[in-house]
C-alpha atoms as a PDB file:
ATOM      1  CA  UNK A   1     -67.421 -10.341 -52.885  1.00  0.00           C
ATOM      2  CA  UNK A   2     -69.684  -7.064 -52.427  1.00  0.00           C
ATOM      3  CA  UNK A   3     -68.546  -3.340 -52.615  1.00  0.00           C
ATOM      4  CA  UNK A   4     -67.949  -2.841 -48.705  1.00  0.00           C
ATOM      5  CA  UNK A   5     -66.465  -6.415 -48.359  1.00  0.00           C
ATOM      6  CA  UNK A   6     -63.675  -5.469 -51.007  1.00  0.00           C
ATOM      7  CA  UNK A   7     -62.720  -2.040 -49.716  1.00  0.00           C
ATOM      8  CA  UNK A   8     -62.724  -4.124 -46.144  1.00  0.00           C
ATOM      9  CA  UNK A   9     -60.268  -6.777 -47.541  1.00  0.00           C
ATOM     10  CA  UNK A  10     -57.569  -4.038 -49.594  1.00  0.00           C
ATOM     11  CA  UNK A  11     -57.593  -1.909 -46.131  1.00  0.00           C
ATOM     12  CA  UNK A  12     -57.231  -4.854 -44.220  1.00  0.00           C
ATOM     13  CA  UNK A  13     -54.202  -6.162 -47.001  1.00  0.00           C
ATOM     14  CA  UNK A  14     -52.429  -2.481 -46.805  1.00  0.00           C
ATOM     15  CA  UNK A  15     -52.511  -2.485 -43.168  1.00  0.00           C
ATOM     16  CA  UNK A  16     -51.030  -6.335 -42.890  1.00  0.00           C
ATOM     17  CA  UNK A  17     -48.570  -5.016 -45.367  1.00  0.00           C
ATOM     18  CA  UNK A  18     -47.079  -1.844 -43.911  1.00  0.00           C
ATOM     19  CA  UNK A  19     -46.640  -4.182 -40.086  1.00  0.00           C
ATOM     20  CA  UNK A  20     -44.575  -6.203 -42.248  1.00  0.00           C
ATOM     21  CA  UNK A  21     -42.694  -3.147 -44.268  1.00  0.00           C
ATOM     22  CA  UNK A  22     -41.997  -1.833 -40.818  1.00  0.00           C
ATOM     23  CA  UNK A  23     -40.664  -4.745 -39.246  1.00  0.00           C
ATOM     24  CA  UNK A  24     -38.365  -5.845 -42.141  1.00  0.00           C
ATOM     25  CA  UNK A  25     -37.243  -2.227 -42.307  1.00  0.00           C
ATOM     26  CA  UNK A  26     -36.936  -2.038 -38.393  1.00  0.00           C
ATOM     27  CA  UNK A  27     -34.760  -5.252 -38.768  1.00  0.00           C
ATOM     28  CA  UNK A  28     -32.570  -4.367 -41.360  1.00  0.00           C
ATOM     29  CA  UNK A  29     -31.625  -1.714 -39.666  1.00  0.00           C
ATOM     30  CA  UNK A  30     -30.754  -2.651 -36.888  1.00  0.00           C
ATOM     31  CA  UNK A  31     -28.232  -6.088 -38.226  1.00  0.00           C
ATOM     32  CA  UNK A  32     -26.528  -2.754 -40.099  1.00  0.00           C
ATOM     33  CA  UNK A  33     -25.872  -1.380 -37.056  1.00  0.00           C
ATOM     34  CA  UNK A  34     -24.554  -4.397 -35.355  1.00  0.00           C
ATOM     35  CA  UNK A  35     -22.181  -5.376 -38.124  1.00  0.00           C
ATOM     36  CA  UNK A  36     -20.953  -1.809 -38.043  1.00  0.00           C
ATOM     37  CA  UNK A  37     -20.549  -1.802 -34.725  1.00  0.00           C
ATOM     38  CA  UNK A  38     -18.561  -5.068 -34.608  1.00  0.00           C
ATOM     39  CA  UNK A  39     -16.559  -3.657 -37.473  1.00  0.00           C
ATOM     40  CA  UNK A  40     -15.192  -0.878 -35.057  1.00  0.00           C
ATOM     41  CA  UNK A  41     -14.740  -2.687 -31.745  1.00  0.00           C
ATOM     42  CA  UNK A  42     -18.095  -1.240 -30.334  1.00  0.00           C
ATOM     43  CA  UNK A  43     -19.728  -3.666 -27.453  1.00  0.00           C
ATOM     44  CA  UNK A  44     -23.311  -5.364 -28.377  1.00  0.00           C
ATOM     45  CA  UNK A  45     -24.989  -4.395 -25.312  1.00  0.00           C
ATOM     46  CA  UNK A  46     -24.563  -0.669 -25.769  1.00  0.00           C
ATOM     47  CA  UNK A  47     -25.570  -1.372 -29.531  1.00  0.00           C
ATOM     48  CA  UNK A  48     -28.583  -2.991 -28.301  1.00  0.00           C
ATOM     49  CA  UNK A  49     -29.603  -0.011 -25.748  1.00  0.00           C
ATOM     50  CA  UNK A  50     -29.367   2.104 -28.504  1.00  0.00           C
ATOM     51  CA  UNK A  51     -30.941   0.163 -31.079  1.00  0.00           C
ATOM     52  CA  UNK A  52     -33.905  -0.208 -28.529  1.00  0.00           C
ATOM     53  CA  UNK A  53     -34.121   3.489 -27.750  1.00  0.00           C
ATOM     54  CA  UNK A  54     -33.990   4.162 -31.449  1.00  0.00           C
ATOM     55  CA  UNK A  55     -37.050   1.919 -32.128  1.00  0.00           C
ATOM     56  CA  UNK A  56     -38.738   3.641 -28.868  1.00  0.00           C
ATOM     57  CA  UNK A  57     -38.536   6.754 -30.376  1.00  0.00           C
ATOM     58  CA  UNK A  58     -39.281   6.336 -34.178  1.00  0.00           C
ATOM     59  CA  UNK A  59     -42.326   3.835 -32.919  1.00  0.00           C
ATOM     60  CA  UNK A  60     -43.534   7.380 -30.619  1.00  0.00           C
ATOM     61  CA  UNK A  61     -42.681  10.092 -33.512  1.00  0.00           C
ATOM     62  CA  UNK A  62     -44.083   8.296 -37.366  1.00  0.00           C
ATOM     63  CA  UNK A  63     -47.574   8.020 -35.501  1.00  0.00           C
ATOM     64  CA  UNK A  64     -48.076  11.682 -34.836  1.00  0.00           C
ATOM     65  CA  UNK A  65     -46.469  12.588 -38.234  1.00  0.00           C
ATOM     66  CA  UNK A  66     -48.510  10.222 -40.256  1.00  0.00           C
ATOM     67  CA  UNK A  67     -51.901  11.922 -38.123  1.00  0.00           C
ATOM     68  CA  UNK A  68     -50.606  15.174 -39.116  1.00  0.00           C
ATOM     69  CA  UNK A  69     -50.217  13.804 -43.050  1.00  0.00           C
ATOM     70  CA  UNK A  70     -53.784  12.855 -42.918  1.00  0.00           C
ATOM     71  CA  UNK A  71     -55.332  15.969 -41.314  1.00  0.00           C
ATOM     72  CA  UNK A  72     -53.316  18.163 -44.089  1.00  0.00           C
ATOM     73  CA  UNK A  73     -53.405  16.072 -46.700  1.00  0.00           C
ATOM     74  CA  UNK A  74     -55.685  13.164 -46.184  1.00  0.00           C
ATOM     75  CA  UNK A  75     -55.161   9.389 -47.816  1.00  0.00           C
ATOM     76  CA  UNK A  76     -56.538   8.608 -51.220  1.00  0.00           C
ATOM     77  CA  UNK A  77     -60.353   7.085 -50.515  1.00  0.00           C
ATOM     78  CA  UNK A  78     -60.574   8.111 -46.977  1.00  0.00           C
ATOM     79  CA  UNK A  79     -63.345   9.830 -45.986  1.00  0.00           C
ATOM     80  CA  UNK A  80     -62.698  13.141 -46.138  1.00  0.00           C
ATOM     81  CA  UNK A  81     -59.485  13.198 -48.568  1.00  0.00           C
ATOM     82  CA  UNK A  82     -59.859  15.725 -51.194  1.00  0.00           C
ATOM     83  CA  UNK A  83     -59.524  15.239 -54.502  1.00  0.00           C
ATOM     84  CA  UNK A  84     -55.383  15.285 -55.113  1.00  0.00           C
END
């Protein structure tokens, strides 16, 4: 496997990986939530609206956060990322 090919197959590995991260963090989450919720009397379907508004919301705030990360900071090997 060439130069490019390899930097092409660990960026496409890291992104696979954090889709996964985030959906098994997503989902643990939220069964926490429901058991607490059944642990107190609460009713699933308001659990579930706010589970689902929850999700809404940290899916519409990481993205701008992790833009402003790079443009401050940048990400080790990314064109542009300085040298700490």
């Amino acid at each position: 496997v060439g130069g490019g090919e390899t930097v092409k197959l660990v960026a496409y590995t890291l992104f696979t990986a954090s889709i996964v991260f985030g959906i098994a963090t997503i989902s643990n989450d939220n069964l926490q939530d429901l058991k607490t919720g059944q642990l107190v009397g609460s009713t699933p379907w308001k659990q579930q609206v706010a589970l689902i508004i929850g999700v809404i919301f940290g899916s519409a705030i990481i993205p701008p956060v992790m833009q402003l990360m790079q443009s401050a900071f940048g990400f080790q090997g990314a064109p542009g990322a300085g040298p700490n």
